[in-house]
Protein backbone atom coordinates (compact mmCIF):
# COMPACT_ATOMS: atom_id res chain seq x y z
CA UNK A 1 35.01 -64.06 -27.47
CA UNK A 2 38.09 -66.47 -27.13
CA UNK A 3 40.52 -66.67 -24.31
CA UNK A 4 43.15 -64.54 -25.73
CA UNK A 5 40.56 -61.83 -26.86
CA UNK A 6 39.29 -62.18 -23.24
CA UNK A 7 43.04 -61.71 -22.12
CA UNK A 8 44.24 -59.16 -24.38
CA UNK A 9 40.86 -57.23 -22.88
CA UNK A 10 41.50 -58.18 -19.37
CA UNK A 11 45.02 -56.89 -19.66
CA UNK A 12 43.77 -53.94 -21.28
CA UNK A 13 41.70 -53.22 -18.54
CA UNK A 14 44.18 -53.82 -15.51
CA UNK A 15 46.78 -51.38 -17.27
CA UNK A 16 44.10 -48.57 -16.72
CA UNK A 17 43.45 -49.74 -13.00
CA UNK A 18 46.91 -49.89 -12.91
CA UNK A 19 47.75 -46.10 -13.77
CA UNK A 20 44.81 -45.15 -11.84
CA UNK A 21 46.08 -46.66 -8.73
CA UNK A 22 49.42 -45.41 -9.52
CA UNK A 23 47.73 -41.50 -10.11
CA UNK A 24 46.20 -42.27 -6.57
CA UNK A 25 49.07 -43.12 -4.67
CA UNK A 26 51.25 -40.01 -6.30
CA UNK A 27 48.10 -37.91 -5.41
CA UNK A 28 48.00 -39.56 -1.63
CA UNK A 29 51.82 -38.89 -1.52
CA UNK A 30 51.81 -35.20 -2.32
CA UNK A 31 48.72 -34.89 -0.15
CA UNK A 32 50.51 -36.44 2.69
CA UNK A 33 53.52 -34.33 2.41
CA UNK A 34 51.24 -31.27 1.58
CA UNK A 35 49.23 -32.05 5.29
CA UNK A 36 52.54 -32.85 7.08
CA UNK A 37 53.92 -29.21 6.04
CA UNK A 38 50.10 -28.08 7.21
CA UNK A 39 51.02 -29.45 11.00
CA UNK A 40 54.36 -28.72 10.89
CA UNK A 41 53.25 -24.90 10.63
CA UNK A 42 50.38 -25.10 12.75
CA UNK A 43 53.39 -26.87 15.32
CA UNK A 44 55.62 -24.03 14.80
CA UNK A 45 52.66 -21.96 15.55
CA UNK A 46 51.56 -22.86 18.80
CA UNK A 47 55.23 -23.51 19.63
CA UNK A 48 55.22 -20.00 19.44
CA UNK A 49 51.89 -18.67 20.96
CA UNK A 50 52.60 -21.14 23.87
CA UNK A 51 55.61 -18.95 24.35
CA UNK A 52 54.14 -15.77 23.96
CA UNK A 53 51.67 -16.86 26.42
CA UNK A 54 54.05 -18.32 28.65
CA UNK A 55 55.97 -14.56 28.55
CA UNK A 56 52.32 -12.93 29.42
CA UNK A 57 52.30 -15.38 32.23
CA UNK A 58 55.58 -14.53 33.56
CA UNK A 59 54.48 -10.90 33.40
CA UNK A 60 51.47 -10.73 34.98
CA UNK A 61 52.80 -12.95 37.92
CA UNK A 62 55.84 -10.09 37.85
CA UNK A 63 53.21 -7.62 38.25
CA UNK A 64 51.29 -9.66 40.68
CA UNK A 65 53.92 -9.79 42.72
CA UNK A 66 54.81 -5.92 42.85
CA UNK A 67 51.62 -5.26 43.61
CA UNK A 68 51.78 -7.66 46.26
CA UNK A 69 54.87 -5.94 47.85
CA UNK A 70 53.25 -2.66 47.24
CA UNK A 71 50.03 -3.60 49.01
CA UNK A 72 52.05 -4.93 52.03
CA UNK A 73 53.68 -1.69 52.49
CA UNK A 74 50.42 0.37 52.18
CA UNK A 75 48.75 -2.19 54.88
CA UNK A 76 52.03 -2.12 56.87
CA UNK A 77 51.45 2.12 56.89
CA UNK A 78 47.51 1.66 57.25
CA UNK A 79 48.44 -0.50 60.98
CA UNK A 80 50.78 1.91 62.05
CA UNK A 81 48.34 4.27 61.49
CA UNK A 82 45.75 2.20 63.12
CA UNK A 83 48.02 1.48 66.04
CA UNK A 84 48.51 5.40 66.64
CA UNK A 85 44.98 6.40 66.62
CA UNK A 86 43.99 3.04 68.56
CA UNK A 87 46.96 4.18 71.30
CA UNK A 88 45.26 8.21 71.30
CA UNK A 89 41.43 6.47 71.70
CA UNK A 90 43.10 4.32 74.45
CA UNK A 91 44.82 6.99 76.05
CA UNK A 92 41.07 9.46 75.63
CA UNK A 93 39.80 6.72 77.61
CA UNK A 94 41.79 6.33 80.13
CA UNK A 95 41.94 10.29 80.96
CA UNK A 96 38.25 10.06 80.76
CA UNK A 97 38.00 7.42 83.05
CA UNK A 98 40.33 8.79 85.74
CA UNK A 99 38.48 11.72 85.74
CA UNK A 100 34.95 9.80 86.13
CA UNK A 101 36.47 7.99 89.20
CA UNK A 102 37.30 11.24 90.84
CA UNK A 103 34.02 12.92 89.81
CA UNK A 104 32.55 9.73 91.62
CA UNK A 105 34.89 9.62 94.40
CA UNK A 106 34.06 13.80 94.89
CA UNK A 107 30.39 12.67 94.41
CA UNK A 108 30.45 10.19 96.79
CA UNK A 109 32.12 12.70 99.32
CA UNK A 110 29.29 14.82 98.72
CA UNK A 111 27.10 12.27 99.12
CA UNK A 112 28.41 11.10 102.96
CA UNK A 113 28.19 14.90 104.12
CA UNK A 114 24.38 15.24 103.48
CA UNK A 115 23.92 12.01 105.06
């Protein structure tokens, strides 16, 4: 084989590698814009759960919060309530322990006469 065969061959051969390289990088280029479309949904998507999820956030702490107001006022009820009956069992008391003082002052009365 001669130098110019060996050339002509050569050349030959690097047009091929040449067009394949060139098939590649089309291939890599419609690939890359295919995959930057691919995140640019999947952005757009969690753009928008992250929203929607924000929104359920907001909505339970709403709720949270209502129910927070609404078990104040129950509790605020429940100790009023409390305070009443606490005030009547105080008050029971009381009468019942006047009335044991004089049933141990009378006894105690009593108790001097025999003696």
């Amino acid at each position: 084989m001669t130098v110019d065969e060996l050339h002509t061959k050569m050349e030959a051969e690097f047009k091929v590698v040449r067009a394949e390289i060139k098939s590649l990088d089309q291939r890599i280029t419609t690939e890359a814009a295919d995959t930057r479309q691919h995140f640019d949904t999947l952005d757009q998507r969690i753009t928008t759960e992250a929203a929607n999820t924000r929104q359920q956030f907001d909505a339970i702490d709403q709720r949270i919060t209502s129910e927070g107001v609404h078990t104040r006022q129950h509790f605020d009820v429940v100790a009023e309530h409390f305070k009443e009956y606490t005030k009547a069992l105080a008050d029971g008391i009381a009468r019942s322990t006047e009335r044991l003082d004089a049933h141990d002052k009378r006894i105690t009365a009593l108790e001097r006469r025999r003696l």
